[in-house]
C-alpha atoms as a PDB file:
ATOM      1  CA  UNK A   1       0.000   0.000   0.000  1.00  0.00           C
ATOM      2  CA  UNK A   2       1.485   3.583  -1.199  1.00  0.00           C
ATOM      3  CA  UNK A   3       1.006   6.621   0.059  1.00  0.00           C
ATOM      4  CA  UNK A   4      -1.695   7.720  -2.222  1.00  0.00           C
ATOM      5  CA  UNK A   5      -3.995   4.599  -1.453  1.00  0.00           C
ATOM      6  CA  UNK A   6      -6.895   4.568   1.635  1.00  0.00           C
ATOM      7  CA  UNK A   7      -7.776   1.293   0.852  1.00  0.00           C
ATOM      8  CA  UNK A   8      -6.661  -1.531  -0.794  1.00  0.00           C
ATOM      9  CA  UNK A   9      -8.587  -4.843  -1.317  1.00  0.00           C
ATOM     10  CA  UNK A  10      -6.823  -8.215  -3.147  1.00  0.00           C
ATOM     11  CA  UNK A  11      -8.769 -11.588  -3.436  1.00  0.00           C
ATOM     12  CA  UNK A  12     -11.123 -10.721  -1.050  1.00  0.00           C
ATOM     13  CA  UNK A  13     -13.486 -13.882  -1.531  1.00  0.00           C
ATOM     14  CA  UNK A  14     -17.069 -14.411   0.880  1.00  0.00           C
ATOM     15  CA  UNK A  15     -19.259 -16.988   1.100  1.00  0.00           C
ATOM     16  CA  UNK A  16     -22.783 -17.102   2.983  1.00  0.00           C
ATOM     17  CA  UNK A  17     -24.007 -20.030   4.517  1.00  0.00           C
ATOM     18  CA  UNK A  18     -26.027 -21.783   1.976  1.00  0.00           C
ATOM     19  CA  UNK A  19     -22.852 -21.554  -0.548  1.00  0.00           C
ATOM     20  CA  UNK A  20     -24.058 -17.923  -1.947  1.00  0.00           C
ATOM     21  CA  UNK A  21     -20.989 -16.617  -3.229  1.00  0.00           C
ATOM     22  CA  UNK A  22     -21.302 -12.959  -2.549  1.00  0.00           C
ATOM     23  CA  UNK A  23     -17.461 -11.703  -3.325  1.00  0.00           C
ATOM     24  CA  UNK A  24     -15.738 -13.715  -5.402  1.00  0.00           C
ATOM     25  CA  UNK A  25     -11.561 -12.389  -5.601  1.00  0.00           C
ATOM     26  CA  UNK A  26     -12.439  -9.122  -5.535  1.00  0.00           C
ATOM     27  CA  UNK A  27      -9.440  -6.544  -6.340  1.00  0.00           C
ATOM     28  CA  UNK A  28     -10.244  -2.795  -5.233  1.00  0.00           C
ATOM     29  CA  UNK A  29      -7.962   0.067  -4.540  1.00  0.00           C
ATOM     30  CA  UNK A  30      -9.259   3.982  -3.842  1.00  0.00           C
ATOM     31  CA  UNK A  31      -7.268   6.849  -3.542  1.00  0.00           C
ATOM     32  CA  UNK A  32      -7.124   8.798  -0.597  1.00  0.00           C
ATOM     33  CA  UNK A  33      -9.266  11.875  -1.727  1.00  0.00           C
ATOM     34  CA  UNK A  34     -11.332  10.280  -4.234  1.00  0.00           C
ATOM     35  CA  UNK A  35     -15.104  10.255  -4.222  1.00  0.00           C
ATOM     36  CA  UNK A  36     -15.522   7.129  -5.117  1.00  0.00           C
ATOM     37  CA  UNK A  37     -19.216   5.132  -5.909  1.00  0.00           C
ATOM     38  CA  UNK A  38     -19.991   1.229  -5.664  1.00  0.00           C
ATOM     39  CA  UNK A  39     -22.151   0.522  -8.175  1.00  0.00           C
ATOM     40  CA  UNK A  40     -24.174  -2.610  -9.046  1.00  0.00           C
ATOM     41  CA  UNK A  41     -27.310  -4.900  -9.222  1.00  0.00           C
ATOM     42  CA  UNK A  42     -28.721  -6.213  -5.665  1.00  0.00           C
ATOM     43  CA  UNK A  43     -26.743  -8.866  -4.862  1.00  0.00           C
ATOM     44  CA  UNK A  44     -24.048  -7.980  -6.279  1.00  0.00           C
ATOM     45  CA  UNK A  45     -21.778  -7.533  -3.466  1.00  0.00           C
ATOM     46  CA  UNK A  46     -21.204  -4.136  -2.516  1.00  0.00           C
ATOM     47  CA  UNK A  47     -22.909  -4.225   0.756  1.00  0.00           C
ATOM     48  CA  UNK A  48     -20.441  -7.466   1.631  1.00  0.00           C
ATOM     49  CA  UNK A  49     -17.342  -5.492   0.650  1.00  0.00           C
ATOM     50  CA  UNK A  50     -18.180  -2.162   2.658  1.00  0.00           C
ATOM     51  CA  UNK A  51     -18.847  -4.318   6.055  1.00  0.00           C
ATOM     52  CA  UNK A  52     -15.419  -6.072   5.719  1.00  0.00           C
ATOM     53  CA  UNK A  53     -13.375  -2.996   4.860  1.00  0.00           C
ATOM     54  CA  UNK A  54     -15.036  -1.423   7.738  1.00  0.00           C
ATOM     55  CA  UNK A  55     -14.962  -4.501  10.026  1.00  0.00           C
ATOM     56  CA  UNK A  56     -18.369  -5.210  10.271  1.00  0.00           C
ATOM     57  CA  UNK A  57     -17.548  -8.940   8.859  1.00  0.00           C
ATOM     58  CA  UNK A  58     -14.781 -10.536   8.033  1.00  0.00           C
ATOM     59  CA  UNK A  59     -13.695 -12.056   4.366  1.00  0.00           C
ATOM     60  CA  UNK A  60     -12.979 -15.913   3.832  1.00  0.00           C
ATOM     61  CA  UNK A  61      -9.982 -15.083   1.796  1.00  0.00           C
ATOM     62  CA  UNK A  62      -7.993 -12.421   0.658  1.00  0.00           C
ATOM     63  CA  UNK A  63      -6.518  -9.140   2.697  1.00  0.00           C
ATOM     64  CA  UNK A  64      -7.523  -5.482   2.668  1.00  0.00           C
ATOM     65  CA  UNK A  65      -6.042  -2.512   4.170  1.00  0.00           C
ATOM     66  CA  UNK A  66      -8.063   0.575   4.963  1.00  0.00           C
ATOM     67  CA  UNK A  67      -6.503   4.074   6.069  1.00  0.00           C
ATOM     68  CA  UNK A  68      -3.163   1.406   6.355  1.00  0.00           C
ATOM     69  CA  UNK A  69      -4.843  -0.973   9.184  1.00  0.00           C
ATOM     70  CA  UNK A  70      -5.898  -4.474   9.116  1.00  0.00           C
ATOM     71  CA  UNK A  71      -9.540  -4.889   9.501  1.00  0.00           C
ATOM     72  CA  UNK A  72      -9.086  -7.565  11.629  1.00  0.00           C
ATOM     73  CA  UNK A  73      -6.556  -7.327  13.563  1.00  0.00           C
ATOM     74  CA  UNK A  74      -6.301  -3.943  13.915  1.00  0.00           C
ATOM     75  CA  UNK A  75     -10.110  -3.187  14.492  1.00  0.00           C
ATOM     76  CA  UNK A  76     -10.292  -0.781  16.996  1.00  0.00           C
ATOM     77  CA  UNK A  77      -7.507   1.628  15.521  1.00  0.00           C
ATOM     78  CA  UNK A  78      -9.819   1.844  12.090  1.00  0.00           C
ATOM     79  CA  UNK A  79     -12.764   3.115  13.807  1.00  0.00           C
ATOM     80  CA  UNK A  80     -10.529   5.724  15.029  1.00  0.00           C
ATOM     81  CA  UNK A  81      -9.982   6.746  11.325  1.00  0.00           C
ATOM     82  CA  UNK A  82     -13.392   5.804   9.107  1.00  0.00           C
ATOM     83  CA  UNK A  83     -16.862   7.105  10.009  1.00  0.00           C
ATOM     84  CA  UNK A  84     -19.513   5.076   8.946  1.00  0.00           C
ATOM     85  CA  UNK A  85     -22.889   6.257   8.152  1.00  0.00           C
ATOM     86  CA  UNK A  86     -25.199   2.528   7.799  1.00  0.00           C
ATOM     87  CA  UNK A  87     -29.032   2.449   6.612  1.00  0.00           C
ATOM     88  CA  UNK A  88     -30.114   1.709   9.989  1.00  0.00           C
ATOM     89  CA  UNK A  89     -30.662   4.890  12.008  1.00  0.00           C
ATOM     90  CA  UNK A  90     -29.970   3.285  15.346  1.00  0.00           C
ATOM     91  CA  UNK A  91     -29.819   6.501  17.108  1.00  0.00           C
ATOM     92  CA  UNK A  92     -31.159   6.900  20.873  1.00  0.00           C
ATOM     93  CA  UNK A  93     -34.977   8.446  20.557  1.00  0.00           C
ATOM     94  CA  UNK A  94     -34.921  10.171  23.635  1.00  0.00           C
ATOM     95  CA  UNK A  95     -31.833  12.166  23.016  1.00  0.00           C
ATOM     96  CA  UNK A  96     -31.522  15.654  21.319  1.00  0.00           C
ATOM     97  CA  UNK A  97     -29.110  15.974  18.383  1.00  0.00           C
ATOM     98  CA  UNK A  98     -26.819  18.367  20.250  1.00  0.00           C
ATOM     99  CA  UNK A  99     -26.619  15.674  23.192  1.00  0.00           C
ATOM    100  CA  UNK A 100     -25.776  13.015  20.463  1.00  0.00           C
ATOM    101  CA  UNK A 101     -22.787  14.932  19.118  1.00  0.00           C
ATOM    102  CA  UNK A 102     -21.462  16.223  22.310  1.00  0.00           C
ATOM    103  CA  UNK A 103     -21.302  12.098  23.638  1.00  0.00           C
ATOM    104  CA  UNK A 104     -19.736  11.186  20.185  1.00  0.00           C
ATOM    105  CA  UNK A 105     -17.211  13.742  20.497  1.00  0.00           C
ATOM    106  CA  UNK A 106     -16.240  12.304  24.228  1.00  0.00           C
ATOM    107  CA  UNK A 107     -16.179   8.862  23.249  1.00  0.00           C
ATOM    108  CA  UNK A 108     -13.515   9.863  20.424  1.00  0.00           C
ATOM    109  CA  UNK A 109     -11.383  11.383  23.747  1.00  0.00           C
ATOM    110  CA  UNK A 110     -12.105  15.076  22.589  1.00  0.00           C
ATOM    111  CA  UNK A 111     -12.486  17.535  25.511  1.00  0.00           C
ATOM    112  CA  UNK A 112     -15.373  18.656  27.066  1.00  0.00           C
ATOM    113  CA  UNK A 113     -15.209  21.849  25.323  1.00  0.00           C
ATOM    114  CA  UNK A 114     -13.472  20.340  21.899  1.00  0.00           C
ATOM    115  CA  UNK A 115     -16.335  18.168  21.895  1.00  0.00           C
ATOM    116  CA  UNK A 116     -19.190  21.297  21.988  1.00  0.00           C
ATOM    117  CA  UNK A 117     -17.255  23.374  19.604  1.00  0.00           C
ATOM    118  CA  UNK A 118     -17.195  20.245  17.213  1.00  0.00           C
ATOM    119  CA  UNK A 119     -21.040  19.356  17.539  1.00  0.00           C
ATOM    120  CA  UNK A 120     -21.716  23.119  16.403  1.00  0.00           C
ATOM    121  CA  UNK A 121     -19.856  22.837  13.318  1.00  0.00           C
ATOM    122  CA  UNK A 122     -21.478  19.702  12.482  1.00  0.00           C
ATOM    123  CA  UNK A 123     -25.076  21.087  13.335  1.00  0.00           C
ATOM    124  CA  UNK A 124     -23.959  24.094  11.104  1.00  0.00           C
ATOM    125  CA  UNK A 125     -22.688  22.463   8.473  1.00  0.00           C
ATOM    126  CA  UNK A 126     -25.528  19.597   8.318  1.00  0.00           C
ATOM    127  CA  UNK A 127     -28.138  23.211   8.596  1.00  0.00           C
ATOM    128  CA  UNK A 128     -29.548  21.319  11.944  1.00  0.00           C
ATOM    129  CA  UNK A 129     -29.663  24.584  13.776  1.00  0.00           C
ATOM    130  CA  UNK A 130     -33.476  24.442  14.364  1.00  0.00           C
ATOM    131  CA  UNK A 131     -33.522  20.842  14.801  1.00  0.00           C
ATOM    132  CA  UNK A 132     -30.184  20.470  17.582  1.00  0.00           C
ATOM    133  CA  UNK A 133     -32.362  20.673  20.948  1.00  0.00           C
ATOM    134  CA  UNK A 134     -35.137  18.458  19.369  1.00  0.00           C
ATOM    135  CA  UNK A 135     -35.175  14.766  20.725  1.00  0.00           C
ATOM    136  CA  UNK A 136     -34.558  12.396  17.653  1.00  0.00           C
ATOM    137  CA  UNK A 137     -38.406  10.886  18.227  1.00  0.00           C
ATOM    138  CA  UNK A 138     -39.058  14.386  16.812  1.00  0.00           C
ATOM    139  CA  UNK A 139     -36.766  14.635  13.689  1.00  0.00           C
ATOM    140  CA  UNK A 140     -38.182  13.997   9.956  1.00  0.00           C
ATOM    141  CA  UNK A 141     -36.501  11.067   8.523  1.00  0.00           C
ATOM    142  CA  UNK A 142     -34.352  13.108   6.271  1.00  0.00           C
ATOM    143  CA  UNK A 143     -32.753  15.010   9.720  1.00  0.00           C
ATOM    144  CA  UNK A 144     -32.143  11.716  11.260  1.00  0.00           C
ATOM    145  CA  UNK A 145     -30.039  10.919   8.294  1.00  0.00           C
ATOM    146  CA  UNK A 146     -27.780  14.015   8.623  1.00  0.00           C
ATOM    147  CA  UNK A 147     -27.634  13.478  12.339  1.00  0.00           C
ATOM    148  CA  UNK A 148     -26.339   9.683  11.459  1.00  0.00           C
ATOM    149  CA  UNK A 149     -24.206  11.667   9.175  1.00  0.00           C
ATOM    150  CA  UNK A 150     -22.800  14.154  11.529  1.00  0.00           C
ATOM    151  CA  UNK A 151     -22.224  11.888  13.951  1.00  0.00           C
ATOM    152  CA  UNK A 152     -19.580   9.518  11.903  1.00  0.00           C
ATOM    153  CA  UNK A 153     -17.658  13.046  10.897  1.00  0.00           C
ATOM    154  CA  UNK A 154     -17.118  14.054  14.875  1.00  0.00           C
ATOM    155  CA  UNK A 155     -13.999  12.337  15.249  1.00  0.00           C
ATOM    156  CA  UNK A 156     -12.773  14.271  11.667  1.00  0.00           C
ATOM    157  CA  UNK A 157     -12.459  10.143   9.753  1.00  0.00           C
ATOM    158  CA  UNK A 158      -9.860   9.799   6.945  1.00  0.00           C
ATOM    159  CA  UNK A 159     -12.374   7.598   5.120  1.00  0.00           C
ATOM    160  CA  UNK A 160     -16.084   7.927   5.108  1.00  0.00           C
ATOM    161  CA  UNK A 161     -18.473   5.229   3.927  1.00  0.00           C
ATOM    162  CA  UNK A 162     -21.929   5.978   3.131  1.00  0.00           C
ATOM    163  CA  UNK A 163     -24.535   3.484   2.265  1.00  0.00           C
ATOM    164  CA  UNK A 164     -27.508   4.717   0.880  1.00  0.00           C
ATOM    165  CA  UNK A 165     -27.306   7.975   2.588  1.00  0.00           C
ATOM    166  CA  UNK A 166     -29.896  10.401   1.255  1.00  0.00           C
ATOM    167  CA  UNK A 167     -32.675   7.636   1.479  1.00  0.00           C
ATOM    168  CA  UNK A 168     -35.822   9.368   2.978  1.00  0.00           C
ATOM    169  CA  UNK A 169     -34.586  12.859   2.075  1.00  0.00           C
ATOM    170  CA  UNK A 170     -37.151  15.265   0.136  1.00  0.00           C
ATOM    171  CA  UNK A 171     -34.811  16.677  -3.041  1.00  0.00           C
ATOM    172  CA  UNK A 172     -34.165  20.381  -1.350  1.00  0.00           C
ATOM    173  CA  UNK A 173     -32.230  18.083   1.838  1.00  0.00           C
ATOM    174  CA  UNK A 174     -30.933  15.998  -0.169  1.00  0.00           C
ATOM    175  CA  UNK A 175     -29.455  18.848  -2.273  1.00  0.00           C
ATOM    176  CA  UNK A 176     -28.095  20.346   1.180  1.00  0.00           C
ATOM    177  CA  UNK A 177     -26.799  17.355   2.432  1.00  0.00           C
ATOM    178  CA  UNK A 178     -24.644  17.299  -0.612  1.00  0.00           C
ATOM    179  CA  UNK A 179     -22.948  20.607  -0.798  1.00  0.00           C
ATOM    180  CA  UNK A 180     -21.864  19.513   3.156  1.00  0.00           C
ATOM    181  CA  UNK A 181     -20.457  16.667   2.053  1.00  0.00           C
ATOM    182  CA  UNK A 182     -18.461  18.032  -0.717  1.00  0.00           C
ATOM    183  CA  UNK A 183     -17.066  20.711   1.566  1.00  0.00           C
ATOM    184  CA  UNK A 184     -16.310  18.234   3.919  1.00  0.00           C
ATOM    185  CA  UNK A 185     -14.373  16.288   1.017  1.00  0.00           C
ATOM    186  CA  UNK A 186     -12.503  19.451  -0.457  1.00  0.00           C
ATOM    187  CA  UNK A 187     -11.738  21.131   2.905  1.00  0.00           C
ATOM    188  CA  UNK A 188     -10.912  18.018   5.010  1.00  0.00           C
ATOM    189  CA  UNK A 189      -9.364  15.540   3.103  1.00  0.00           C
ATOM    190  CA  UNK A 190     -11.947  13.149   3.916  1.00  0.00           C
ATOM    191  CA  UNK A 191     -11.903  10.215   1.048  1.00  0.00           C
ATOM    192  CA  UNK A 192     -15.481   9.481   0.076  1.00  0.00           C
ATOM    193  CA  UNK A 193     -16.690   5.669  -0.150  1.00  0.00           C
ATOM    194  CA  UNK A 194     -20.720   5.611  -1.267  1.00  0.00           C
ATOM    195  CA  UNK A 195     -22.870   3.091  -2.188  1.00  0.00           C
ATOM    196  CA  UNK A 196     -26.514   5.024  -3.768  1.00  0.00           C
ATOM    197  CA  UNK A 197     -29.479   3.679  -6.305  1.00  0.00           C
ATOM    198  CA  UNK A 198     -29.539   7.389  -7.110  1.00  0.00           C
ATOM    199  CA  UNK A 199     -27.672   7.344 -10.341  1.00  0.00           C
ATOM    200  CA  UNK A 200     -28.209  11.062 -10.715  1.00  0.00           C
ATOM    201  CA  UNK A 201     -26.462  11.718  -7.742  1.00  0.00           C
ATOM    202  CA  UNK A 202     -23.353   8.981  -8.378  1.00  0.00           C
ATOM    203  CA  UNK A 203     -22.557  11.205 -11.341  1.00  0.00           C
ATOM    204  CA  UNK A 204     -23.067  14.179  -9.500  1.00  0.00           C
ATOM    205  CA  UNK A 205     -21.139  13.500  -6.466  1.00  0.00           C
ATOM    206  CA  UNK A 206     -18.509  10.799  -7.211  1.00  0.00           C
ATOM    207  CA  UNK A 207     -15.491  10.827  -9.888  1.00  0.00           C
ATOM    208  CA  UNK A 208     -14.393   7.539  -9.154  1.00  0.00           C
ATOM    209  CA  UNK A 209     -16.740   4.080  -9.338  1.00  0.00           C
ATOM    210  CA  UNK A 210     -16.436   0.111  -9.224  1.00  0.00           C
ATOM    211  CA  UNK A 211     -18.958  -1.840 -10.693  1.00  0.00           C
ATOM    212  CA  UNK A 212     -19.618  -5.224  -9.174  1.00  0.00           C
ATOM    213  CA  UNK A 213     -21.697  -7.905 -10.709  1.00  0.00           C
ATOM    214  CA  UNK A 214     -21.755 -11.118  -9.376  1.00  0.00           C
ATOM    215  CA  UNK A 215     -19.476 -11.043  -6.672  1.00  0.00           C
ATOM    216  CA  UNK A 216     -16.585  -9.068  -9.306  1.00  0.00           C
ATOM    217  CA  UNK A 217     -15.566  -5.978  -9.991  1.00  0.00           C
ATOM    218  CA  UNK A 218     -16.541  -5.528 -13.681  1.00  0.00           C
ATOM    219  CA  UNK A 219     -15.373  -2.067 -14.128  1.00  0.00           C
ATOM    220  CA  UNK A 220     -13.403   0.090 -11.994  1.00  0.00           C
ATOM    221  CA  UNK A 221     -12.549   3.870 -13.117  1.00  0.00           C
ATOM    222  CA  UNK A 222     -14.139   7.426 -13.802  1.00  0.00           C
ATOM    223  CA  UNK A 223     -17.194   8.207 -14.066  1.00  0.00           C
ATOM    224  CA  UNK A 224     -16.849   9.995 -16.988  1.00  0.00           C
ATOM    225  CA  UNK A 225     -15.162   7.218 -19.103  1.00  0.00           C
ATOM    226  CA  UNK A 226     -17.704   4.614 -17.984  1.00  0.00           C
ATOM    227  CA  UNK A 227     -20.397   6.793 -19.546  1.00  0.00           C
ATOM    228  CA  UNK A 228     -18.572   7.852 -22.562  1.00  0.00           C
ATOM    229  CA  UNK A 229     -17.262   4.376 -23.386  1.00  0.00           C
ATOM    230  CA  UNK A 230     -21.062   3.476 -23.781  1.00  0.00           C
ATOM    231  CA  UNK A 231     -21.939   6.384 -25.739  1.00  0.00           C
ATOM    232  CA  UNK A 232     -23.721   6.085 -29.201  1.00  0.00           C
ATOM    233  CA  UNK A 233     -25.051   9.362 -31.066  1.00  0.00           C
ATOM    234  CA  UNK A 234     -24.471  12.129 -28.847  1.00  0.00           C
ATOM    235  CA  UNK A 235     -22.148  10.820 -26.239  1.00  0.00           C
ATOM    236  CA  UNK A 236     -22.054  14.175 -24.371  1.00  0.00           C
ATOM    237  CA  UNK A 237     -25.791  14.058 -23.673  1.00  0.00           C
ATOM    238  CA  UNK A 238     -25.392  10.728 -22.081  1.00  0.00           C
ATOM    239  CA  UNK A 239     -25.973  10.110 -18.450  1.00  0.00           C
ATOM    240  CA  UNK A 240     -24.404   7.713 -15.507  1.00  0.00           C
ATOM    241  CA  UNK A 241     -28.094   6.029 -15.348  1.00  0.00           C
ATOM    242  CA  UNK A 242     -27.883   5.788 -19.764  1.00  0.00           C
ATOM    243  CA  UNK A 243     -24.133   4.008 -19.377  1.00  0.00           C
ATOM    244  CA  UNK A 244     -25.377   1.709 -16.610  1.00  0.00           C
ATOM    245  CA  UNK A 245     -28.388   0.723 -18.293  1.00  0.00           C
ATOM    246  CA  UNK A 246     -26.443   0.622 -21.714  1.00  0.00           C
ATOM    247  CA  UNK A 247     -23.943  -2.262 -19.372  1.00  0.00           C
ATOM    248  CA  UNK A 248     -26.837  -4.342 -18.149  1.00  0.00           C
ATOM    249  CA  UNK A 249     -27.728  -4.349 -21.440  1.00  0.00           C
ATOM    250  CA  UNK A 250     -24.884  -5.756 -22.810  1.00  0.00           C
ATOM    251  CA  UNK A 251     -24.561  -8.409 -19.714  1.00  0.00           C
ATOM    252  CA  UNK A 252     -28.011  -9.314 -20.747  1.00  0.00           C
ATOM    253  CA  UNK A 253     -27.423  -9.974 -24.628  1.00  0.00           C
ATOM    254  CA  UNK A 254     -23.917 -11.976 -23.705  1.00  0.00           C
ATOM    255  CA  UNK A 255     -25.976 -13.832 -20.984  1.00  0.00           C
ATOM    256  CA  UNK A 256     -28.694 -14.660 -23.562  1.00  0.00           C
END
């Protein structure tokens, strides 16, 4: 692993009970900085991959280094430099989002006062001004999100994973949400590591993608080249959702 690389996957191979194959030698490496999209069919894998590299499971073969530790052995020192922002907003309902923050920030060791200071850029940044001293019971499901959000950028990660983050957002939030996280990319340094069904916002929002199918990665560069390498008339007019859709074409026809 160079300097340049945040994470590095080789062979990484998993199998579910059952004999589902979900991963199947996958190589993947993302450069620290990138915004960089998983892309692919249900079942393709990316959901698998994401929970090893963040140590959420572990592979039956291979190796991967993230932010240069070993998911496995060297668990607890990764959480100290990803944040991780699941689908599941397991966040405690009786709490406000200013309480949430404030306890996040302690856990990560950062002073009382370092720790308040922190939570207020987060709830300025995430525009949860109006919503900080409301219990989470009380948030819209689109807040909740950007809390969940907020909360895995406290500790100021290297890497950030995001799995279907804007889920449940109306399209001004979502919009929001977006500009903060592309601050948070260009002004911190943080590498970006999303999985979305919003094609629209993978082009938007990411320069870098892997596209799994079947437990592979099937493609693995820009954005930009993946559409245009798909392109047919008017190339320029084509979209991340037209070059996707143009691929599972093609998969089909060679599967038929």
């Amino acid at each position: 692993m160079n300097d340049t690389e945040i994470v590095r996957a080789l062979g990484v191979s998993k199998r579910y009970p059952g004999g589902v194959l979900a991963l199947d030698h996958v190589d993947l490496v993302i450069e620290r900085g990138d915004r960089f999209v998983l892309l692919g069919p249900n079942g393709a894998g990316k959901s698998t991959l994401v929970r090893i590299l963040c140590s959420l499971s572990r592979s039956d073969a291979g190796e991967c280094t993230v932010c240069g530790r070993d998911p496995v052995r060297e668990t607890r020192e990764l959480m100290r430099a990803i944040g991780v922002v699941t689908q599941d907003n397991d966040l405690d309902p009786q709490a406000t989002a200013e309480e949430l923050l404030c306890f996040q920030g302690r856990l990560f060791e950062l002073t009382r006062s370092g720790s308040t200071d922190r939570a207020q850029e987060l709830i300025d940044a995430f525009d949860l001004e109006e919503h900080a001293r409301k219990r989470v019971t009380e948030l819209s499901g689109g807040n909740k999100r950007k809390l969940h959000c907020a909360l895995a950028l406290v500790h100021r990660p290297k890497l950030l994973f995001l799995d279907e983050p804007t889920v449940g957002m109306d399209p001004e939030v979502r919009a929001h949400f977006w500009d903060s996280i592309r601050q948070i990319n260009r002004e911190e340094g943080t590498t970006l590591v999303l999985t979305t069904q919003y094609l629209e916002e993978a082009e938007r929002h990411a320069d870098q993608l892997a596209l799994l199918r079947n437990g592979r990665v099937a493609y693995r560069g820009t954005v930009e080249s993946f559409v245009a390498d798909r392109g047919t008339t008017d190339p320029g007019r084509l979209s991340l959702e037209d070059g996707y859709l143009a691929y599972l074409s093609e998969v089909n026809d060679v599967a038929d």
